[in-house]
PDB file of N, CA and C in Angstrom:
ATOM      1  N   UNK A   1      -5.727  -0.634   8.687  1.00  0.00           N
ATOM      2  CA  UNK A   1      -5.089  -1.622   9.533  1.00  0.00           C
ATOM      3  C   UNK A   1      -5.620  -1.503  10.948  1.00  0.00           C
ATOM      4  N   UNK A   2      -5.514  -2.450  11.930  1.00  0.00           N
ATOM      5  CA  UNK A   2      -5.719  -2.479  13.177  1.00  0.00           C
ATOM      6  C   UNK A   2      -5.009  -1.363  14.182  1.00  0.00           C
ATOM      7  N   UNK A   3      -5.760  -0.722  14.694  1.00  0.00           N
ATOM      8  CA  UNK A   3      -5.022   0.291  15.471  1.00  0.00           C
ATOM      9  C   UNK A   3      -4.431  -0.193  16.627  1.00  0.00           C
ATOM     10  N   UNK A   4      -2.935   0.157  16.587  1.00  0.00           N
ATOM     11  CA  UNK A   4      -2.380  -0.019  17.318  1.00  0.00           C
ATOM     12  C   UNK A   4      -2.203   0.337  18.786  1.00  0.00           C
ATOM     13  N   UNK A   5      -2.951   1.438  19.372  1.00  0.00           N
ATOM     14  CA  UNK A   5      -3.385   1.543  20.549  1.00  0.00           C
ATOM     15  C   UNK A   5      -4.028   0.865  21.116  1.00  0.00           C
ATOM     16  N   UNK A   6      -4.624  -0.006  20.155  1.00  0.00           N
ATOM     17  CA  UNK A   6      -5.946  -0.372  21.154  1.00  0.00           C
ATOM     18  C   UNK A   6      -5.850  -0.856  22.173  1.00  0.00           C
ATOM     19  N   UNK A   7      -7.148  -0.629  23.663  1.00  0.00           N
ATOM     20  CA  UNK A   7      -6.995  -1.127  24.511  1.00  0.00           C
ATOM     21  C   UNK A   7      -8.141  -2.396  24.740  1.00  0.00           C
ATOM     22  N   UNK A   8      -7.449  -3.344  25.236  1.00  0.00           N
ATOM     23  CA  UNK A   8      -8.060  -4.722  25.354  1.00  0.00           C
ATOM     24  C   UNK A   8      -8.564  -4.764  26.704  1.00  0.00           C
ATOM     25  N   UNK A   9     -10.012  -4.866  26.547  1.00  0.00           N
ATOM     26  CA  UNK A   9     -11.125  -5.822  28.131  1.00  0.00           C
ATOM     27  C   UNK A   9     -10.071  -6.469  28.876  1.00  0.00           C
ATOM     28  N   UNK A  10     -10.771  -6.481  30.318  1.00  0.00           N
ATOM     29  CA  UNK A  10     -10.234  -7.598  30.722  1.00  0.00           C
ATOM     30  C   UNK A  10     -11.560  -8.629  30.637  1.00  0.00           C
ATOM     31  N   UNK A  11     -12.563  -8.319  30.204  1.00  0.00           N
ATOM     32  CA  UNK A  11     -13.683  -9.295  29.795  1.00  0.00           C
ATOM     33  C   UNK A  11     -13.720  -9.112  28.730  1.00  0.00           C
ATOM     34  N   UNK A  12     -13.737 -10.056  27.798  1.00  0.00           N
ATOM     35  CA  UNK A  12     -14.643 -10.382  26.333  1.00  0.00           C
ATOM     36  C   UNK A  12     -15.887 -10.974  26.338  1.00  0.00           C
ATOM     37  N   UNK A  13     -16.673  -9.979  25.809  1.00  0.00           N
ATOM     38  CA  UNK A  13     -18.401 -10.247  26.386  1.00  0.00           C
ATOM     39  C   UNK A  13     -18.503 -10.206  24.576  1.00  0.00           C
ATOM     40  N   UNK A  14     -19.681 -10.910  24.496  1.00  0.00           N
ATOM     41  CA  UNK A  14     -20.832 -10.886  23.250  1.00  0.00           C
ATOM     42  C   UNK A  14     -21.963 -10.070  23.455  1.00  0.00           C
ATOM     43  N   UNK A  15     -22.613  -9.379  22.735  1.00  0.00           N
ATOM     44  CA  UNK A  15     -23.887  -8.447  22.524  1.00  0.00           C
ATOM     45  C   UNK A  15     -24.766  -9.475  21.822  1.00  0.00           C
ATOM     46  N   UNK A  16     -25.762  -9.661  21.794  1.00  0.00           N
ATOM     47  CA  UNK A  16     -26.369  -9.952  21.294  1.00  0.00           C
ATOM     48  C   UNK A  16     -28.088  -9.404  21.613  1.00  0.00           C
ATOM     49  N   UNK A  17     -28.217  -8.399  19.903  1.00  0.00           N
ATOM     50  CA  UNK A  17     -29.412  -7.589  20.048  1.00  0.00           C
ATOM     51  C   UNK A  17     -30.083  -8.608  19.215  1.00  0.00           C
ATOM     52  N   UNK A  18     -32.053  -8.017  19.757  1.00  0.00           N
ATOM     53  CA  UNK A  18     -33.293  -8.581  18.822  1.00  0.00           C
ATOM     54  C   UNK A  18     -33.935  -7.877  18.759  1.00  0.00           C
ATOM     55  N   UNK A  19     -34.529  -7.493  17.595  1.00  0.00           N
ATOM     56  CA  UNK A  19     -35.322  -6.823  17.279  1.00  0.00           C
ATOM     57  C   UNK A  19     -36.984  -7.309  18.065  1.00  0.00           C
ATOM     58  N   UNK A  20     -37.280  -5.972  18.489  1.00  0.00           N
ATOM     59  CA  UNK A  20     -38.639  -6.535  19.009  1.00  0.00           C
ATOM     60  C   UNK A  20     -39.647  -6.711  18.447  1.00  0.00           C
ATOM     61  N   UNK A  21     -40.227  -7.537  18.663  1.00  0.00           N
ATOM     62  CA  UNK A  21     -41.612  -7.974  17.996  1.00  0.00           C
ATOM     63  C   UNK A  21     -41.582  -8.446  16.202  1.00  0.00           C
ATOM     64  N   UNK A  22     -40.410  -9.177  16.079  1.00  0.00           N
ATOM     65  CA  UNK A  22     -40.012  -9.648  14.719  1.00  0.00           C
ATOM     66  C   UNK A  22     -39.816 -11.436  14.965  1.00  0.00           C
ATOM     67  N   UNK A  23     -39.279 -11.288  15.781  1.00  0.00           N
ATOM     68  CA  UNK A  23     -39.145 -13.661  16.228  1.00  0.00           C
ATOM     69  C   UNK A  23     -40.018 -13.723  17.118  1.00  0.00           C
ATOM     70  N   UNK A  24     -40.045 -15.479  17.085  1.00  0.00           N
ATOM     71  CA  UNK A  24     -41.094 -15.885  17.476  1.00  0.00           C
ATOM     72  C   UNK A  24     -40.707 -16.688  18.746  1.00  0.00           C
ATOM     73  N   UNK A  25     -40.965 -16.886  19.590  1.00  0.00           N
ATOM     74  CA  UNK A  25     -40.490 -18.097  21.014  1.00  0.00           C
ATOM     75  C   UNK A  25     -39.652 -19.077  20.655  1.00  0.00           C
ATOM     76  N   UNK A  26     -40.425 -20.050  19.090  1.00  0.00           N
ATOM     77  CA  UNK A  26     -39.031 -21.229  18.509  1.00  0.00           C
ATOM     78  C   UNK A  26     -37.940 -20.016  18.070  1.00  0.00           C
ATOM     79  N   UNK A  27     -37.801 -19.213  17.592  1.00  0.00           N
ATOM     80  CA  UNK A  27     -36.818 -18.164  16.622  1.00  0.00           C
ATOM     81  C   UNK A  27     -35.885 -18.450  17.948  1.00  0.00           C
ATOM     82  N   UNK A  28     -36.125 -17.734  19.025  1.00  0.00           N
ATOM     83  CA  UNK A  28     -34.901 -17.339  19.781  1.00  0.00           C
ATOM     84  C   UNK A  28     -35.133 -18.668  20.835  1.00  0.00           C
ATOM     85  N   UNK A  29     -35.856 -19.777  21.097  1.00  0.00           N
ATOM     86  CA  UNK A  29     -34.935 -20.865  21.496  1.00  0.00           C
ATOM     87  C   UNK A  29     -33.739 -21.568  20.452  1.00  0.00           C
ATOM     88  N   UNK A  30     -34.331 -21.493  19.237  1.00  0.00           N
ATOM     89  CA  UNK A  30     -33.131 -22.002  18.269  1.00  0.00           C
ATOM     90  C   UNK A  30     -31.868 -21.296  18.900  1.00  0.00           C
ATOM     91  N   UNK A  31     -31.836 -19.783  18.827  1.00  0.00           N
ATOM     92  CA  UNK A  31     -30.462 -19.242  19.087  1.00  0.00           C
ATOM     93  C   UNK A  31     -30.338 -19.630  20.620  1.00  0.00           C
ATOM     94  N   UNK A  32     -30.784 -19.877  21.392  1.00  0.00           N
ATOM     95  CA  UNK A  32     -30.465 -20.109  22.415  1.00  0.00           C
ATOM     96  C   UNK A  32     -29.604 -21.465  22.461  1.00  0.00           C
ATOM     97  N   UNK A  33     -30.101 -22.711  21.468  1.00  0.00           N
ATOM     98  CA  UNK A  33     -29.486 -23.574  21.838  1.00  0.00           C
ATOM     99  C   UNK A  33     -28.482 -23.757  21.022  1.00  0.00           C
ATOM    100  N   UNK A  34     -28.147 -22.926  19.656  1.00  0.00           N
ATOM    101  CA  UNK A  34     -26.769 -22.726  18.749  1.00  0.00           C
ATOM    102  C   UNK A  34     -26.199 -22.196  19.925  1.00  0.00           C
ATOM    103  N   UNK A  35     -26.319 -21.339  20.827  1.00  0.00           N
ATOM    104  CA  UNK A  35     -25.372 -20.843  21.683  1.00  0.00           C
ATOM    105  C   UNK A  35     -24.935 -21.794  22.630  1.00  0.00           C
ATOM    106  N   UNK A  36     -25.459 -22.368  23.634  1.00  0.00           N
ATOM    107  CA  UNK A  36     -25.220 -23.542  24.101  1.00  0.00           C
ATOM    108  C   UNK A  36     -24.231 -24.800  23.583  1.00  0.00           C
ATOM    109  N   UNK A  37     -24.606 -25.037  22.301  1.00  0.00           N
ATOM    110  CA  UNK A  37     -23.850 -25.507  20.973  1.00  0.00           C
ATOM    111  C   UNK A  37     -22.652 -25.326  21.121  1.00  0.00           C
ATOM    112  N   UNK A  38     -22.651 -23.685  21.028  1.00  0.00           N
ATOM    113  CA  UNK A  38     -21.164 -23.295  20.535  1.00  0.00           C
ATOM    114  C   UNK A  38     -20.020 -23.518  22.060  1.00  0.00           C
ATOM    115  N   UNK A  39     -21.076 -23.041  23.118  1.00  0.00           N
ATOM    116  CA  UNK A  39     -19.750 -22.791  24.523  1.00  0.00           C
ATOM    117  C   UNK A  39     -19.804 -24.352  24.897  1.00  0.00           C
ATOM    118  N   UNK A  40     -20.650 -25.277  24.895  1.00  0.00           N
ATOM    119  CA  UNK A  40     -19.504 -26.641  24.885  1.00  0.00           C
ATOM    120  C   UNK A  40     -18.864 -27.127  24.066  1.00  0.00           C
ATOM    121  N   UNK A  41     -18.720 -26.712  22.969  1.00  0.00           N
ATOM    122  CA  UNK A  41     -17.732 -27.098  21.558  1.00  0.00           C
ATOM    123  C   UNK A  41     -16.675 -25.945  21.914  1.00  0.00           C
ATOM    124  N   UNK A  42     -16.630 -24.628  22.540  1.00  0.00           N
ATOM    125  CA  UNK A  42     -15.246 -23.741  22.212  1.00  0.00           C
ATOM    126  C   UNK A  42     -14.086 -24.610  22.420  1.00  0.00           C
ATOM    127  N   UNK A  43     -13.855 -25.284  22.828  1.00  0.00           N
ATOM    128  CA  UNK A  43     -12.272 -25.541  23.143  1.00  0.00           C
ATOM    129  C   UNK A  43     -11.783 -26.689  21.747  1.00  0.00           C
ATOM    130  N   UNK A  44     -13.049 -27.442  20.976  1.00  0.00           N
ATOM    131  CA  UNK A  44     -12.235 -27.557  19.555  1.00  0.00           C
ATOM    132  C   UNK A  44     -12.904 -26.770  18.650  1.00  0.00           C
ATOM    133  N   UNK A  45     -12.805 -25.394  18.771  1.00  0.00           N
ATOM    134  CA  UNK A  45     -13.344 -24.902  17.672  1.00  0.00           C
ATOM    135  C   UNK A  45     -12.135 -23.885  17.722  1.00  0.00           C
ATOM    136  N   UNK A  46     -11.832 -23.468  15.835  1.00  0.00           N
ATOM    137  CA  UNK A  46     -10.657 -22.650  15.889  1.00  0.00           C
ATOM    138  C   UNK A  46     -10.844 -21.416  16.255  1.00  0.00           C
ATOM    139  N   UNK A  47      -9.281 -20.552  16.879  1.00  0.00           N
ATOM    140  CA  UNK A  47      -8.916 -19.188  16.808  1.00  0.00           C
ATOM    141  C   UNK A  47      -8.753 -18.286  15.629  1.00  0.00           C
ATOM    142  N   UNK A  48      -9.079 -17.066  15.795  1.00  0.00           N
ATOM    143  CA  UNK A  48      -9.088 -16.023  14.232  1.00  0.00           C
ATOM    144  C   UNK A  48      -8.078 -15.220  15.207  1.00  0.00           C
ATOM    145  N   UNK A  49      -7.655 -14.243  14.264  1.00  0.00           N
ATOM    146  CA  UNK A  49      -7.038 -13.011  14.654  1.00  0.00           C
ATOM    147  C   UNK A  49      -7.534 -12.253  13.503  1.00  0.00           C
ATOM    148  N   UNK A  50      -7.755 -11.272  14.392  1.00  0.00           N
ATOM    149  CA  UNK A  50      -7.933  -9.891  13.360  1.00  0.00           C
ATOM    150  C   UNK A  50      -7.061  -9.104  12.208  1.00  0.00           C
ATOM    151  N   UNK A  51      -7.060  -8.990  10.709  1.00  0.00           N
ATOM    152  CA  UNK A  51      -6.119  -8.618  10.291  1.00  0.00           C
ATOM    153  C   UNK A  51      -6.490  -7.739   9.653  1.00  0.00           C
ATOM    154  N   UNK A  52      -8.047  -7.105   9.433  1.00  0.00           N
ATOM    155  CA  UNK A  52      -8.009  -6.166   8.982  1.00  0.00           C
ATOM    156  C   UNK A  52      -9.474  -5.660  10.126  1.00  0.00           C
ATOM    157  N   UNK A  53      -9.040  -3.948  10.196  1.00  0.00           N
ATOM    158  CA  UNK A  53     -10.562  -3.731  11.255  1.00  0.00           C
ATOM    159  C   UNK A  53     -10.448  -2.116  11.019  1.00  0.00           C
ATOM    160  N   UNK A  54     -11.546  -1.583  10.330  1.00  0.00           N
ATOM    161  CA  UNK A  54     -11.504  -0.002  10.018  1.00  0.00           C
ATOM    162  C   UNK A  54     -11.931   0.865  11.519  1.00  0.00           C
ATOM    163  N   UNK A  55     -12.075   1.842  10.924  1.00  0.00           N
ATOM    164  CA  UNK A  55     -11.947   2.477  12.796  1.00  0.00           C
ATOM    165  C   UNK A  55     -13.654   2.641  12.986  1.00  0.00           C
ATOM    166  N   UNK A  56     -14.204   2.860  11.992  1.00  0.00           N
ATOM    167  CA  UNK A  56     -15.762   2.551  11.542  1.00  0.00           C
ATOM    168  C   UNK A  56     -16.570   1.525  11.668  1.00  0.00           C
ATOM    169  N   UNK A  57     -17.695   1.285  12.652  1.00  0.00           N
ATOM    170  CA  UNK A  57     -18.263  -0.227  11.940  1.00  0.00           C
ATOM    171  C   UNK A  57     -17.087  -1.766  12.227  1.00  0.00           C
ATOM    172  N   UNK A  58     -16.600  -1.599  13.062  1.00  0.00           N
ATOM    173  CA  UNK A  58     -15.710  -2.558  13.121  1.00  0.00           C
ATOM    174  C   UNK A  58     -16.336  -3.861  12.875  1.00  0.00           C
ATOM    175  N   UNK A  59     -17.609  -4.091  13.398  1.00  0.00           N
ATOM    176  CA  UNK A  59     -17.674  -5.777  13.622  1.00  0.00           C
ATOM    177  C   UNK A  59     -18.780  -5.643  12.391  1.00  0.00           C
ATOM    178  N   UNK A  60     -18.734  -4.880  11.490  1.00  0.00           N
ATOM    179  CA  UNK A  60     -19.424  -5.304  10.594  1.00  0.00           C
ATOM    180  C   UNK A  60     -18.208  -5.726   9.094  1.00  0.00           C
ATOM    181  N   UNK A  61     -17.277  -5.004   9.009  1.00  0.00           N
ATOM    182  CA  UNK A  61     -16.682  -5.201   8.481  1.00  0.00           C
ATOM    183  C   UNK A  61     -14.811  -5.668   7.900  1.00  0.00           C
ATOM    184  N   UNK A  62     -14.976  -6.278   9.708  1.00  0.00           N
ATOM    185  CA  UNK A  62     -13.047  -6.449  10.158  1.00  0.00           C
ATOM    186  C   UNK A  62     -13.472  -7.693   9.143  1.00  0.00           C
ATOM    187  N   UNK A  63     -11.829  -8.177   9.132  1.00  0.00           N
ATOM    188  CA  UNK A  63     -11.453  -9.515   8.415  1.00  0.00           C
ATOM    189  C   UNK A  63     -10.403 -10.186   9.006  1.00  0.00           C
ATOM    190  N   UNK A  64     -10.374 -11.425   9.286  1.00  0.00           N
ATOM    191  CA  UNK A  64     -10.130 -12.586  10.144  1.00  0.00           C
ATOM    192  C   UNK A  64      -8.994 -13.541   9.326  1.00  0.00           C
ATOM    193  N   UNK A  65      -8.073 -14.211  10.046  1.00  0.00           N
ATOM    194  CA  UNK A  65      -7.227 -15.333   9.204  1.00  0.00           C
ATOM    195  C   UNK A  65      -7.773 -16.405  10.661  1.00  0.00           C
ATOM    196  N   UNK A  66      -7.386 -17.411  10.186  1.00  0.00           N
ATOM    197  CA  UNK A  66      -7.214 -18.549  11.604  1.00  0.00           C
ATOM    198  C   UNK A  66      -5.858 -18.402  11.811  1.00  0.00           C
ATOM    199  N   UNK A  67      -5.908 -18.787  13.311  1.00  0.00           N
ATOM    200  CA  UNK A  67      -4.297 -18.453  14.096  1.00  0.00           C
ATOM    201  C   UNK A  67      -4.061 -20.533  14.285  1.00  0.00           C
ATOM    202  N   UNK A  68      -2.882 -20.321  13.676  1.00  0.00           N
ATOM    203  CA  UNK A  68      -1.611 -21.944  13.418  1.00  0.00           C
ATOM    204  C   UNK A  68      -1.768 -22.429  14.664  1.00  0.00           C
TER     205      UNK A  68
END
């Protein structure tokens, strides 16, 4: 289950790693402009909450509901 201590950012930041010397200039403009994509669409795109998150590996293997 989600640990109940946890302490929450006062920023929520994204990571986003690349492997070097594996994409190509189009590879990571594509992600550049899915990202773009996504932050003028956030405000109709839905909320998750976390309902399951091991203390291990979290963001590889938590699990999500949408929040009502």
């Amino acid at each position: 289950m989600i640990n109940s201590g946890e302490i929450y950012p006062k920023l929520e930041l994204v990571r986003l790693a690349i492997p070097r010397r594996v994409y190509t200039q189009s590879h990571l403009d594509y992600v550049a402009d899915v990202i773009i994509t996504l932050k003028e669409r956030a405000a109709s795109l839905p909320c998750y909450r976390i309902t399951y998150a091991p203390s291990l590996l979290r963001h590889f293997t938590a699990r999500f509901e949408p929040l009502t």
